[in-house]
PDB file of N, CA and C in Angstrom:
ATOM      1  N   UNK A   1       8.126   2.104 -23.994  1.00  0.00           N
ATOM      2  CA  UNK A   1       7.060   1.249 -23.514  1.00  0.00           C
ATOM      3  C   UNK A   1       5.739   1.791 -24.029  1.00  0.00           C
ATOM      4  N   UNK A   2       4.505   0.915 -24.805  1.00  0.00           N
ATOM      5  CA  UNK A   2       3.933   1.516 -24.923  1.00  0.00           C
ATOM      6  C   UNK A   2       2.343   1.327 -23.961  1.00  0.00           C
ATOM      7  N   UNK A   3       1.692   2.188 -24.074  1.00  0.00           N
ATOM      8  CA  UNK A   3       0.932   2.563 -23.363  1.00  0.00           C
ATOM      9  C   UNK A   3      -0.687   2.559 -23.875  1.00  0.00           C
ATOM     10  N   UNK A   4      -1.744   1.852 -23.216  1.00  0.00           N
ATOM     11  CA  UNK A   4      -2.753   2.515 -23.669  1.00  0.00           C
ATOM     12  C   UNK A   4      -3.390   3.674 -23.993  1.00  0.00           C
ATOM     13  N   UNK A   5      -4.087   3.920 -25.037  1.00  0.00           N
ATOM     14  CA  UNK A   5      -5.022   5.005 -24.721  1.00  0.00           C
ATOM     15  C   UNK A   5      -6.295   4.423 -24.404  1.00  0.00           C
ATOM     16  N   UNK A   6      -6.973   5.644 -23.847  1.00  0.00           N
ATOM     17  CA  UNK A   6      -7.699   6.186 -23.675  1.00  0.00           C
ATOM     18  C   UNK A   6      -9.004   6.788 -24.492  1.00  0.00           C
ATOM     19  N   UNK A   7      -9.930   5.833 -24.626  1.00  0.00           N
ATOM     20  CA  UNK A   7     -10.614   6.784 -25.805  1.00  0.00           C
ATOM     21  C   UNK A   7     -12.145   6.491 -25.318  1.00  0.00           C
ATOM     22  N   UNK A   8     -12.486   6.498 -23.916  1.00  0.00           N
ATOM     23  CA  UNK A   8     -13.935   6.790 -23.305  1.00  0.00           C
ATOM     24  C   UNK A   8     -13.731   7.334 -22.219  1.00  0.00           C
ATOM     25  N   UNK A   9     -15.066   8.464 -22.871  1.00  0.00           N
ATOM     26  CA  UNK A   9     -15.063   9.232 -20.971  1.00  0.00           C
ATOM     27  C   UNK A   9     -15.370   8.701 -19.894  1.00  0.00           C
ATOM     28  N   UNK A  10     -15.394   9.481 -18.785  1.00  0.00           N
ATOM     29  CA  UNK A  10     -15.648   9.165 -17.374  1.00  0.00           C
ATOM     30  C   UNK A  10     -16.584   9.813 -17.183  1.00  0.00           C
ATOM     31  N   UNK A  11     -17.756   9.281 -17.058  1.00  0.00           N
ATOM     32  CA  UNK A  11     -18.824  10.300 -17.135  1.00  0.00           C
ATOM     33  C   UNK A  11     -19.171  10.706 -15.294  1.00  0.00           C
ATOM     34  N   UNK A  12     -18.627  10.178 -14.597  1.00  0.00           N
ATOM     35  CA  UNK A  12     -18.904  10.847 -13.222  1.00  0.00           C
ATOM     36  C   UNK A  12     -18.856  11.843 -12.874  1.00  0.00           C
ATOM     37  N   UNK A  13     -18.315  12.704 -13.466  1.00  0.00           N
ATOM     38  CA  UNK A  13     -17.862  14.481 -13.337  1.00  0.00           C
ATOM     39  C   UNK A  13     -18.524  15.273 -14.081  1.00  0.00           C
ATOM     40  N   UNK A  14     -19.309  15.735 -14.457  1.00  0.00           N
ATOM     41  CA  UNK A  14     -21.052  16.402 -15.414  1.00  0.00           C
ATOM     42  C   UNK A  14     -20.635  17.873 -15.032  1.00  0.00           C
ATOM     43  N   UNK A  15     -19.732  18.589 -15.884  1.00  0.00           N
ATOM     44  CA  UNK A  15     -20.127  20.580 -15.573  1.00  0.00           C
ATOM     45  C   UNK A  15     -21.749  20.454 -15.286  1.00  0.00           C
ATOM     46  N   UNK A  16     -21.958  21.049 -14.233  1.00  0.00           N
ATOM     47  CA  UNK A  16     -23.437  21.622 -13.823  1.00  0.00           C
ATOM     48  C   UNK A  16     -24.238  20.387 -13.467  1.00  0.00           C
ATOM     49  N   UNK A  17     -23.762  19.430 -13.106  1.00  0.00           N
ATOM     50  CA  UNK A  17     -24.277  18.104 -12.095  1.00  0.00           C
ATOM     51  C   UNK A  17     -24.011  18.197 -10.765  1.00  0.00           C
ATOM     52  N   UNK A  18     -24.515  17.722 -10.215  1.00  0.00           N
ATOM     53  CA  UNK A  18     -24.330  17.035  -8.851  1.00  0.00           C
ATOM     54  C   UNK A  18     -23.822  15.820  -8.774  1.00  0.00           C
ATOM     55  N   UNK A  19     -22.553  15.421  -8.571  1.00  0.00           N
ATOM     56  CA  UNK A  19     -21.872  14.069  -8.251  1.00  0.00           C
ATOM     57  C   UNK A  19     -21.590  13.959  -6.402  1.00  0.00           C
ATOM     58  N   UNK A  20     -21.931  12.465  -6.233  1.00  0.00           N
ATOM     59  CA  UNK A  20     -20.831  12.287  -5.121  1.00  0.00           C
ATOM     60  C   UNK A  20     -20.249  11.079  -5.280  1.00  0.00           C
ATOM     61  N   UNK A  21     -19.033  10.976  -4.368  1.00  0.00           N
ATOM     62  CA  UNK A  21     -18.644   9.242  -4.610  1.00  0.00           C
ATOM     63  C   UNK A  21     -18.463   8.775  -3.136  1.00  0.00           C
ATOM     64  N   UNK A  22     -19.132   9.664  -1.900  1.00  0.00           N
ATOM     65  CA  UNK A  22     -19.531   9.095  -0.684  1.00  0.00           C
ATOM     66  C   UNK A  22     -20.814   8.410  -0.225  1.00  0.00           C
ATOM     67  N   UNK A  23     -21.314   8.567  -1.414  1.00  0.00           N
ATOM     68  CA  UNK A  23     -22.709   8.266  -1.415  1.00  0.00           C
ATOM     69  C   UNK A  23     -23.856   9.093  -0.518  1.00  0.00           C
ATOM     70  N   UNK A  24     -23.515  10.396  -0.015  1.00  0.00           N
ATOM     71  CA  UNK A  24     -24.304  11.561  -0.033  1.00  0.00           C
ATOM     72  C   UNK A  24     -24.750  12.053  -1.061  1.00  0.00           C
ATOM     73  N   UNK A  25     -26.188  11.996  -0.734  1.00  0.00           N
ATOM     74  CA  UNK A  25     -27.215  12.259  -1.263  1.00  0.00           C
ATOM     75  C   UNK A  25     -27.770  13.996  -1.456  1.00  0.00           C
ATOM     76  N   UNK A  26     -27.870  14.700  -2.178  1.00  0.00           N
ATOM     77  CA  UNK A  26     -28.042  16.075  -1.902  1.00  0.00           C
ATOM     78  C   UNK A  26     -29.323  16.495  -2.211  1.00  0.00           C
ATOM     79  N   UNK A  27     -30.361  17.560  -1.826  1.00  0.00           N
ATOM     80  CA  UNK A  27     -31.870  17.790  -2.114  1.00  0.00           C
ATOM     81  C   UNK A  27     -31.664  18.885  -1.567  1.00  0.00           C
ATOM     82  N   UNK A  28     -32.913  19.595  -2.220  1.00  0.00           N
ATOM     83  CA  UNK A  28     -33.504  20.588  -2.345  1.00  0.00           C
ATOM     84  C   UNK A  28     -34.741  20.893  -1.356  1.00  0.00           C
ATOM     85  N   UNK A  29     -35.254  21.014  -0.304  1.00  0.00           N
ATOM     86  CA  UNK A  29     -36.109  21.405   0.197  1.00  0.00           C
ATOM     87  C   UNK A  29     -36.787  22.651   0.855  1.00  0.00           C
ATOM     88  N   UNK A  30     -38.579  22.298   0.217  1.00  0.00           N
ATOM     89  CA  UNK A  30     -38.806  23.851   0.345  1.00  0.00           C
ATOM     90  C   UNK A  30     -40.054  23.553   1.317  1.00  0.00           C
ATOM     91  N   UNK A  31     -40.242  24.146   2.329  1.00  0.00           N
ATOM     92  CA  UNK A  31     -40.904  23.941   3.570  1.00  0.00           C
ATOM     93  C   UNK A  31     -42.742  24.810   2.931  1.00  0.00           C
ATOM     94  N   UNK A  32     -43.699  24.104   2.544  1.00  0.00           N
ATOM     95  CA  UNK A  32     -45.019  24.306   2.560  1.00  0.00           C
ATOM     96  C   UNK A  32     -45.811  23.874   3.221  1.00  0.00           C
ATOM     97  N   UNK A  33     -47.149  24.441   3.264  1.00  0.00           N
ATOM     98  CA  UNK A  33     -48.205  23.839   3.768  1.00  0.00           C
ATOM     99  C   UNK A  33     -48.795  23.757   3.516  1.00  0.00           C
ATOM    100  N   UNK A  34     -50.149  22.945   3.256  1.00  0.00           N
ATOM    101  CA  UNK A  34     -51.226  22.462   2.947  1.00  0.00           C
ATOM    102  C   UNK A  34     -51.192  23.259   1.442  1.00  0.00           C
ATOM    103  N   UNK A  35     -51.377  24.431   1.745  1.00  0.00           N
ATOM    104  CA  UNK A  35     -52.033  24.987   0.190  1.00  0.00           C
ATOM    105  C   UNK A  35     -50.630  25.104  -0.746  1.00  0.00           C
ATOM    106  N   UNK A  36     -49.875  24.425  -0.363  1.00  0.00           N
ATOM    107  CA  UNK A  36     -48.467  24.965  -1.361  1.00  0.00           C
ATOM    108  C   UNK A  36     -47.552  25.696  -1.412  1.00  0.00           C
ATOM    109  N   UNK A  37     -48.169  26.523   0.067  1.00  0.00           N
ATOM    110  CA  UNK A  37     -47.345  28.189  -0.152  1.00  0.00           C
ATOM    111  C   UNK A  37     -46.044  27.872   0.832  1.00  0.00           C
ATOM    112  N   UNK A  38     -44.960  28.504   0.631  1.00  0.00           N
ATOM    113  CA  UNK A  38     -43.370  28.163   0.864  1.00  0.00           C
ATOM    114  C   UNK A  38     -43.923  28.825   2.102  1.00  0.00           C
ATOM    115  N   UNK A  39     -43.489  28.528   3.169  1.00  0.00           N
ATOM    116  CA  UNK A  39     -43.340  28.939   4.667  1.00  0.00           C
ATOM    117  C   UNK A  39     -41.711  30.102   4.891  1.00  0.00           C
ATOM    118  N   UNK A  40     -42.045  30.807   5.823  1.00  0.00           N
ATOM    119  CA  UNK A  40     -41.198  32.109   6.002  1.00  0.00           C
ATOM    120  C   UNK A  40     -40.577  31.068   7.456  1.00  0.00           C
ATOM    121  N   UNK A  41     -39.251  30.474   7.248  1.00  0.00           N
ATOM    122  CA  UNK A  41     -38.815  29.747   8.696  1.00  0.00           C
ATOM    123  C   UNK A  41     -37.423  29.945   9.330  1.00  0.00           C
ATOM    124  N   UNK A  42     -37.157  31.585   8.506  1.00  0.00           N
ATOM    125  CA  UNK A  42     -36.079  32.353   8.999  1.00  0.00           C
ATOM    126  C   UNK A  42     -36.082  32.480  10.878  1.00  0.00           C
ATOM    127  N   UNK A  43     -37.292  32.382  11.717  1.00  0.00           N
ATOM    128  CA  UNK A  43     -37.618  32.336  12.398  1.00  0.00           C
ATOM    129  C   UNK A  43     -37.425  31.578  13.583  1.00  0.00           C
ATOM    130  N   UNK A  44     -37.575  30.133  12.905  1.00  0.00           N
ATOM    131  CA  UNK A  44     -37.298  29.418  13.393  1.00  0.00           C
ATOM    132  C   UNK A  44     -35.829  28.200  13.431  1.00  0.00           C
ATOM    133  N   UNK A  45     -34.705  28.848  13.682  1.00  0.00           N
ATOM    134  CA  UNK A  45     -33.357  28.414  13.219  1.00  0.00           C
ATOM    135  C   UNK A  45     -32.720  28.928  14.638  1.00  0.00           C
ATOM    136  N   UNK A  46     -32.974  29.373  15.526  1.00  0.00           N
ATOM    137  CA  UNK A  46     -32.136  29.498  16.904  1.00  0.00           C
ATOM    138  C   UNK A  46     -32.431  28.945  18.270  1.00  0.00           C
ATOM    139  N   UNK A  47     -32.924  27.889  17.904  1.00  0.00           N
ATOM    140  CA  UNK A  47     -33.151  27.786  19.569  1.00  0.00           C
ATOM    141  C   UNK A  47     -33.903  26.011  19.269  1.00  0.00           C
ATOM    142  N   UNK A  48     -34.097  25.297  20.321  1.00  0.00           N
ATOM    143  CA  UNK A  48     -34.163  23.779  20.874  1.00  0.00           C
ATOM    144  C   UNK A  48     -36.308  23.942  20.340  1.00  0.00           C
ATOM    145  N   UNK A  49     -36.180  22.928  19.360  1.00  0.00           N
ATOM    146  CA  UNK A  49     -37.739  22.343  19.127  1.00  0.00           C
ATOM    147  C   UNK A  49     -38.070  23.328  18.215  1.00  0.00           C
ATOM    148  N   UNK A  50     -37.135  24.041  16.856  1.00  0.00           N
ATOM    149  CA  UNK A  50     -37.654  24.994  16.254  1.00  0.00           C
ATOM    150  C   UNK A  50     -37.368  23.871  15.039  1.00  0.00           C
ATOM    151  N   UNK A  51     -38.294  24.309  13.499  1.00  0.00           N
ATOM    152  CA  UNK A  51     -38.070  23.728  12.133  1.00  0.00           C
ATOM    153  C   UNK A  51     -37.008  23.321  12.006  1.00  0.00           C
ATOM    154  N   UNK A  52     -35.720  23.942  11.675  1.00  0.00           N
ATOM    155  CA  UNK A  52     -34.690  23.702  11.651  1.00  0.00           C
ATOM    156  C   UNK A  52     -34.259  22.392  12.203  1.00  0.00           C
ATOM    157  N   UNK A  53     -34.129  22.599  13.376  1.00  0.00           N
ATOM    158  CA  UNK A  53     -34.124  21.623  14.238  1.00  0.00           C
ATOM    159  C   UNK A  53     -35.052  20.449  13.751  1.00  0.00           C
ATOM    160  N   UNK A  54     -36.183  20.467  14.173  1.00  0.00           N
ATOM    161  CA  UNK A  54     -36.681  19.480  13.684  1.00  0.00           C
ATOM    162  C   UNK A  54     -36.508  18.702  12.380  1.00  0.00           C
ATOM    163  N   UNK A  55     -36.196  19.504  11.158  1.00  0.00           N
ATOM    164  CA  UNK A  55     -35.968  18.876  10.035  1.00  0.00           C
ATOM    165  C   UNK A  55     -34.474  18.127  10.302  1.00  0.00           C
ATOM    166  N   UNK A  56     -33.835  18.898  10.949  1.00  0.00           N
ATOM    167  CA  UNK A  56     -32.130  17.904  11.149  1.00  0.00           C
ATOM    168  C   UNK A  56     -32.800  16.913  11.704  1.00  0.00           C
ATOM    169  N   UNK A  57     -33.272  16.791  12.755  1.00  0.00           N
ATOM    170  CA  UNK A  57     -33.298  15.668  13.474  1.00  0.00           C
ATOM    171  C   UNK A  57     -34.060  14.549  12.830  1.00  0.00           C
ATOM    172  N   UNK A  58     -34.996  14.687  12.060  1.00  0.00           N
ATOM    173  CA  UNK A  58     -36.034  13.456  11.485  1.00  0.00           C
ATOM    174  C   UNK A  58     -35.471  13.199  10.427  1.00  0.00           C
ATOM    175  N   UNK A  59     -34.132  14.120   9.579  1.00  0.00           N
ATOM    176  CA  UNK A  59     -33.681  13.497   8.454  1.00  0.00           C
ATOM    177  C   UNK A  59     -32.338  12.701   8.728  1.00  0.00           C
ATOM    178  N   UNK A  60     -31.913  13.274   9.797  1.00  0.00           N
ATOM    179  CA  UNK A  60     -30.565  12.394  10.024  1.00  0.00           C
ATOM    180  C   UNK A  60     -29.734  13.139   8.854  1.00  0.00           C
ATOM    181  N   UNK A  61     -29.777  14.650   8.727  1.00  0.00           N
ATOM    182  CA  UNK A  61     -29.266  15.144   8.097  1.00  0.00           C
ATOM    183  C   UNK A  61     -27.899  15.428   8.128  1.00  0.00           C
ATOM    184  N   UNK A  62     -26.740  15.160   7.663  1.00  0.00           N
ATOM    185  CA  UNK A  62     -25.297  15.405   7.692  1.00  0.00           C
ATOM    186  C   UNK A  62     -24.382  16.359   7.602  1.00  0.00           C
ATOM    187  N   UNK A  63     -25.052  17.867   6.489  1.00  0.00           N
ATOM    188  CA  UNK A  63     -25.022  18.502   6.402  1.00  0.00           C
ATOM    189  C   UNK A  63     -26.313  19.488   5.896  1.00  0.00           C
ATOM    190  N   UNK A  64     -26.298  21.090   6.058  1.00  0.00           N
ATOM    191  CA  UNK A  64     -27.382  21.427   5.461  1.00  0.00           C
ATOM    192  C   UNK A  64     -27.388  23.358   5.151  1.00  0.00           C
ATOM    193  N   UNK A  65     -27.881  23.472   4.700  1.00  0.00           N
ATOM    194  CA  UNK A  65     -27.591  25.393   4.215  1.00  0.00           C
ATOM    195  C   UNK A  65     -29.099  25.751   4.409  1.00  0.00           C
ATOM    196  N   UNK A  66     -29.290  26.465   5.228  1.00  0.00           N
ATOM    197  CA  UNK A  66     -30.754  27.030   4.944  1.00  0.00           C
ATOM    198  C   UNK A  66     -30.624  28.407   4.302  1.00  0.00           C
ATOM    199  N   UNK A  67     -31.394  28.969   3.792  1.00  0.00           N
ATOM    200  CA  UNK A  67     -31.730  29.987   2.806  1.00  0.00           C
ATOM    201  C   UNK A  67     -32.251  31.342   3.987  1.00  0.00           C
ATOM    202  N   UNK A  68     -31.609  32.299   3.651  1.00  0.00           N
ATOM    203  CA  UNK A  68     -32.091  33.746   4.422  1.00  0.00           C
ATOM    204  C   UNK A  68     -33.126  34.145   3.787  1.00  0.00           C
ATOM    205  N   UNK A  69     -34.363  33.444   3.400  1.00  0.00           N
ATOM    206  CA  UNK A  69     -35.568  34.292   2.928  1.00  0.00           C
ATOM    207  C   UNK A  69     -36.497  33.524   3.327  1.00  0.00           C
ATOM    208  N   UNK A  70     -37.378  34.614   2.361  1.00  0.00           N
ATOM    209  CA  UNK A  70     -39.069  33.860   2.559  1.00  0.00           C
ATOM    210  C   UNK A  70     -39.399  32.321   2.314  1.00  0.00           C
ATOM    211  N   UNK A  71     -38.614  32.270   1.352  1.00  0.00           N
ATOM    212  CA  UNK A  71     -38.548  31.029   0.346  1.00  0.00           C
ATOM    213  C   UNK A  71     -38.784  29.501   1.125  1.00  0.00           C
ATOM    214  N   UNK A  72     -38.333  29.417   2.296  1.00  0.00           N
ATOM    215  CA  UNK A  72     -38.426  28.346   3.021  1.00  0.00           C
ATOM    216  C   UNK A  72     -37.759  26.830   2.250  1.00  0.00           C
ATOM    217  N   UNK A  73     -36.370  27.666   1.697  1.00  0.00           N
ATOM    218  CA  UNK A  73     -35.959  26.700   1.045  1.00  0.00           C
ATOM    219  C   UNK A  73     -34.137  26.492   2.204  1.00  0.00           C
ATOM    220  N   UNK A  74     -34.063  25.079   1.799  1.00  0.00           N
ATOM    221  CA  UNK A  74     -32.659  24.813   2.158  1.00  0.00           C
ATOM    222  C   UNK A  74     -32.151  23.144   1.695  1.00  0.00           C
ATOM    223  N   UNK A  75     -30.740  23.118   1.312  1.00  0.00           N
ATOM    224  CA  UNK A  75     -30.070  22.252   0.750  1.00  0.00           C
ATOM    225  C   UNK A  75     -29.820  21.053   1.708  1.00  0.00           C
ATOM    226  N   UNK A  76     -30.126  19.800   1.462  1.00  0.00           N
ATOM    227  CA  UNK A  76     -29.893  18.938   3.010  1.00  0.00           C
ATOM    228  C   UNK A  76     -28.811  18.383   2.300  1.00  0.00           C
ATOM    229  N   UNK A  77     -27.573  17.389   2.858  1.00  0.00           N
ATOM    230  CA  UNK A  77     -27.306  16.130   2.731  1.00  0.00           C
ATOM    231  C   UNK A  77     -27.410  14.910   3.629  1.00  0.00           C
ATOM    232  N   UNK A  78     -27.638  13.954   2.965  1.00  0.00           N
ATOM    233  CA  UNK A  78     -28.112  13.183   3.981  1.00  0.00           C
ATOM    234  C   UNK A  78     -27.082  11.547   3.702  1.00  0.00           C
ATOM    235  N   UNK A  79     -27.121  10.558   4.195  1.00  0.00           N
ATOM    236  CA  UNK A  79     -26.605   9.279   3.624  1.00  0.00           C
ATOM    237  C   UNK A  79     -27.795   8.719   2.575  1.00  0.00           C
ATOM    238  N   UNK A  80     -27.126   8.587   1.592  1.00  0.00           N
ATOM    239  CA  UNK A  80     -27.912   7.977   0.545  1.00  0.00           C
ATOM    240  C   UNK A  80     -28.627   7.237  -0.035  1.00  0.00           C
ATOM    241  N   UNK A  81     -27.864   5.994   1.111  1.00  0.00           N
ATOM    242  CA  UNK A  81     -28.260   4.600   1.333  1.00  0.00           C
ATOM    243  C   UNK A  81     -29.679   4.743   2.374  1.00  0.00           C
ATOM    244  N   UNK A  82     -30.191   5.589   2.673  1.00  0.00           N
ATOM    245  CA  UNK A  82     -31.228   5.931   3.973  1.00  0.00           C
ATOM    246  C   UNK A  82     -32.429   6.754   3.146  1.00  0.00           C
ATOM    247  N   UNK A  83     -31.988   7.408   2.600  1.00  0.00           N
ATOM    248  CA  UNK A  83     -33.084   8.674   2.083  1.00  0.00           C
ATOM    249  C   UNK A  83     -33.118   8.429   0.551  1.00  0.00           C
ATOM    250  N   UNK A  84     -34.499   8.774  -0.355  1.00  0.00           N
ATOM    251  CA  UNK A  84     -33.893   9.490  -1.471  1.00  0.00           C
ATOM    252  C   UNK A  84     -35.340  10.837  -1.490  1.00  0.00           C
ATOM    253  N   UNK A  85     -35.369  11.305  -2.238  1.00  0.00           N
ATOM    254  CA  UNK A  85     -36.283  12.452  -2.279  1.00  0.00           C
ATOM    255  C   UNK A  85     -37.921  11.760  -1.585  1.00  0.00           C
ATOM    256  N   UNK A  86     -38.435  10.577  -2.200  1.00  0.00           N
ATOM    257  CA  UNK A  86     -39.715  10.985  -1.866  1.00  0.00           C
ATOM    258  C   UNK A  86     -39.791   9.964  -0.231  1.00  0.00           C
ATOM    259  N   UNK A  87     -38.584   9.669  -0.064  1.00  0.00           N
ATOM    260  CA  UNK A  87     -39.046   9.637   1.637  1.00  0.00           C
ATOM    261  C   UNK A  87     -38.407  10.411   2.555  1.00  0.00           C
ATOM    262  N   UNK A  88     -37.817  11.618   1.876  1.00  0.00           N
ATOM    263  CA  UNK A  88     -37.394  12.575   2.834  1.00  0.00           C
ATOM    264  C   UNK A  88     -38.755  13.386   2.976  1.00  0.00           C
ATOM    265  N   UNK A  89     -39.332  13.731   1.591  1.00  0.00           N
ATOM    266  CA  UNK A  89     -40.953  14.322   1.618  1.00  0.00           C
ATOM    267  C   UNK A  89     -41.579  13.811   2.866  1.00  0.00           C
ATOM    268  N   UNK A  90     -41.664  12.545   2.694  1.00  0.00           N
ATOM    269  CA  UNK A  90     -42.737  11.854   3.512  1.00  0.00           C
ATOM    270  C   UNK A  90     -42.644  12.045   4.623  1.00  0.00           C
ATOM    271  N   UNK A  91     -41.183  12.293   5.678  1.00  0.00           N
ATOM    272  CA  UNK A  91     -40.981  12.586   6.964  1.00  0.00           C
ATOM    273  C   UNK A  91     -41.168  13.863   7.372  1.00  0.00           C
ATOM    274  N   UNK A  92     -40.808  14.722   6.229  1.00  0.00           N
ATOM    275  CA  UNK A  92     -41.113  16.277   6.617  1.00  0.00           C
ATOM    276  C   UNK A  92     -42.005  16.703   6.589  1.00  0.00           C
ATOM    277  N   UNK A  93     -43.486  15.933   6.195  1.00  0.00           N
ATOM    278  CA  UNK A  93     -44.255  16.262   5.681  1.00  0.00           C
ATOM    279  C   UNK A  93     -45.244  15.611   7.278  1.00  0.00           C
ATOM    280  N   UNK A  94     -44.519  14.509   7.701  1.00  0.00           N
ATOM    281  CA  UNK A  94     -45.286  13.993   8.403  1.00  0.00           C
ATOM    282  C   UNK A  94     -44.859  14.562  10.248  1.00  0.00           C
ATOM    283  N   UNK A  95     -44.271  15.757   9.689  1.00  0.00           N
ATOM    284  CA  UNK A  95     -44.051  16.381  10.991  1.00  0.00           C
ATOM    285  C   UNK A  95     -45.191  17.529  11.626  1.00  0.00           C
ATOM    286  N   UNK A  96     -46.182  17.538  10.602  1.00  0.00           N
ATOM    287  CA  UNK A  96     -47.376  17.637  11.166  1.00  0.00           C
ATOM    288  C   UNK A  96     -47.460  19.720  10.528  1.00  0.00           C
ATOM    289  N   UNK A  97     -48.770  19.669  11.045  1.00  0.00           N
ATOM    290  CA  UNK A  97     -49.499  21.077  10.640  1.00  0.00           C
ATOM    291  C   UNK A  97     -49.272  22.233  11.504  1.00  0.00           C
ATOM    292  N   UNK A  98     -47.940  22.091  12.983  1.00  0.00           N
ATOM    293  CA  UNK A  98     -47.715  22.738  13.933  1.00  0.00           C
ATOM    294  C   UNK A  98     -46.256  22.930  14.858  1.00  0.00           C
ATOM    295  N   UNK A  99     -45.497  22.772  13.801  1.00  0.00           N
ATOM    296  CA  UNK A  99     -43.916  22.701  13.874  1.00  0.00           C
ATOM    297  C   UNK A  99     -43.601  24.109  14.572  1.00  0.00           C
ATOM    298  N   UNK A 100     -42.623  23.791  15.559  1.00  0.00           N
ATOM    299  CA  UNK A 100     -41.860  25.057  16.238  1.00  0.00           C
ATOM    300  C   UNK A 100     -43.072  26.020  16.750  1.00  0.00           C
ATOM    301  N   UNK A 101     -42.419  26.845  17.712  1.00  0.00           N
ATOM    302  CA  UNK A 101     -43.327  27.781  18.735  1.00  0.00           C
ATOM    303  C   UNK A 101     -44.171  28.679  17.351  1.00  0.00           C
ATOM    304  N   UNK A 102     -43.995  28.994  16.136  1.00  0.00           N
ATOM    305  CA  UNK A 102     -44.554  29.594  14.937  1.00  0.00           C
ATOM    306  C   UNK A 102     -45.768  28.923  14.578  1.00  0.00           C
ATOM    307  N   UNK A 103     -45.551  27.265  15.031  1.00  0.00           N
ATOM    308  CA  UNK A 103     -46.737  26.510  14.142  1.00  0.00           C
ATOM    309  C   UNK A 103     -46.690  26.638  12.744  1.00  0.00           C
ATOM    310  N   UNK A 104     -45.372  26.471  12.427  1.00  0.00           N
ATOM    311  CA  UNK A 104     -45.311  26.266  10.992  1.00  0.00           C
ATOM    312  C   UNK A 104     -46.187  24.849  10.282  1.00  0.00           C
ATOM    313  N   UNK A 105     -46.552  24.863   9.278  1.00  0.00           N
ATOM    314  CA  UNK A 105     -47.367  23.962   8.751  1.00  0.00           C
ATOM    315  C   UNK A 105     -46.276  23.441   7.996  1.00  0.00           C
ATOM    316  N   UNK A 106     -45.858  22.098   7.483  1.00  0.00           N
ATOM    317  CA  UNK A 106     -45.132  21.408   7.041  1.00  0.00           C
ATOM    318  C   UNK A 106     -45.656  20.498   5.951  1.00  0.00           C
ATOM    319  N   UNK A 107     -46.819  20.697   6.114  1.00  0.00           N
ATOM    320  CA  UNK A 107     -47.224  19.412   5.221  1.00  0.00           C
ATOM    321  C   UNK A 107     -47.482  18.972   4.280  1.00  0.00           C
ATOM    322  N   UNK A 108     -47.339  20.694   3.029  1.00  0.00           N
ATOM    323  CA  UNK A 108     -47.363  20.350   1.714  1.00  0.00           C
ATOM    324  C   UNK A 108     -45.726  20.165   1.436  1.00  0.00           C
ATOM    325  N   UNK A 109     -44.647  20.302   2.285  1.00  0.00           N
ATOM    326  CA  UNK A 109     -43.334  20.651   2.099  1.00  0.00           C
ATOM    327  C   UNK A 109     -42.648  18.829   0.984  1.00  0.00           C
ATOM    328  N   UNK A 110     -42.284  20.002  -0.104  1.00  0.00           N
ATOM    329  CA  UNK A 110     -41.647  19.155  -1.710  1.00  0.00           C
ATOM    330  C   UNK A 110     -40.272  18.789  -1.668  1.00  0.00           C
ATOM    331  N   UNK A 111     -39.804  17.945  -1.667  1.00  0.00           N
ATOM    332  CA  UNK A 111     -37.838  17.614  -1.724  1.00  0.00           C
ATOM    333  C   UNK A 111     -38.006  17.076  -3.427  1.00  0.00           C
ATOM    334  N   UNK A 112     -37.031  17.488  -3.765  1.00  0.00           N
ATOM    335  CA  UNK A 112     -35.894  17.194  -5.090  1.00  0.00           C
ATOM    336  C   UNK A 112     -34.337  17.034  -4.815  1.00  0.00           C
ATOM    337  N   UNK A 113     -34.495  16.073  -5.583  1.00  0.00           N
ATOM    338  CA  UNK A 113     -32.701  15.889  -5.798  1.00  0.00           C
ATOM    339  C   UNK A 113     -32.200  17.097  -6.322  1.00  0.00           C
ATOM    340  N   UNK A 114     -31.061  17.068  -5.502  1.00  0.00           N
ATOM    341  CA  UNK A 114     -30.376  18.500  -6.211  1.00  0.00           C
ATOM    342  C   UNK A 114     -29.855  18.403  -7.617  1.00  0.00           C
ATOM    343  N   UNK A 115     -29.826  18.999  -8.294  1.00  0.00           N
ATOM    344  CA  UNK A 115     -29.353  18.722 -10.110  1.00  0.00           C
ATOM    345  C   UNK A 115     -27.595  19.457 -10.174  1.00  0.00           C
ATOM    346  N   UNK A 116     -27.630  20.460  -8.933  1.00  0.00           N
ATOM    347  CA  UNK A 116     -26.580  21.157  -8.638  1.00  0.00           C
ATOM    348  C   UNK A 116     -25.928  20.925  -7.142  1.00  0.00           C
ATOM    349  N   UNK A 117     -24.879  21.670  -6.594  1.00  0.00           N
ATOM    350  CA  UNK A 117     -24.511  22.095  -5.215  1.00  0.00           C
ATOM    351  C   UNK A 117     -23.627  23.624  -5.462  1.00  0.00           C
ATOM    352  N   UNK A 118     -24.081  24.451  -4.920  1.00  0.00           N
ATOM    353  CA  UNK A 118     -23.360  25.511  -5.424  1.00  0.00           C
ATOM    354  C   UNK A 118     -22.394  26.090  -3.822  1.00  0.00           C
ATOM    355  N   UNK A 119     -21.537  26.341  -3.631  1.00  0.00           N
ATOM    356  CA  UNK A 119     -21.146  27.334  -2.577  1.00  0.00           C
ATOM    357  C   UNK A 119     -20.694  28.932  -2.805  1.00  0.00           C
ATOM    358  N   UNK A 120     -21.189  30.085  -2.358  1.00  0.00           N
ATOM    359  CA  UNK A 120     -20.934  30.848  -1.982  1.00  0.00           C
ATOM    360  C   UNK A 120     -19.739  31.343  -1.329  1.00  0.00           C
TER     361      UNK A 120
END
């Protein structure tokens, strides 16, 4: 019997891309304020009305990795169909100049699509 070939790729699968086919959305976010500078929000990740918190809750975030440093960076996913980078900005941003018992400033804080997803 014979059989087709095959002679175009599938380009959905990219070594060193970010794919999904749930339509989760993946980003990059790095928590600043006003002047640009990455916020230290190791701090605030244990307890009810801290950053953390707050960023889950206003993104309707699904999953998420925060970063053990200064960096004030962490990986969200979110539904795709809801978010894409510059209105996840816009909510995190619009969580004001006094986030969590720290008063973290939020409001220069930048999202990017992730280009990657890496696990550890």
């Amino acid at each position: 019997m014979a059989g087709i070939s095959r002679v175009n790729g599938f380009g959905n699968y990219v070594v060193g891309s970010y794919r999904s086919s749930a339509n989760i959305g993946a980003y990059l976010v790095t928590v600043k304020n006003a002047s640009a500078s990455a916020q230290d929000i190791r701090a605030e990740d244990d307890a009810a009305n801290e950053v953390v918190e707050a960023i889950m809750m206003a993104t309707n975030a699904i999953g998420s990795s925060f970063t053990d440093s200064t960096a004030g960076t962490a990986t969200l996913l979110v539904d795709g169909s809801q978010h894409d980078a510059a209105s996840l900005q816009a909510v995190l941003r619009g969580l004001g100049t006094a986030v969590g018992p720290n008063d973290i400033d939020m409001s220069g804080t930048t999202v990017a699509a992730a280009s990657t997803l890496t696990a550890a």
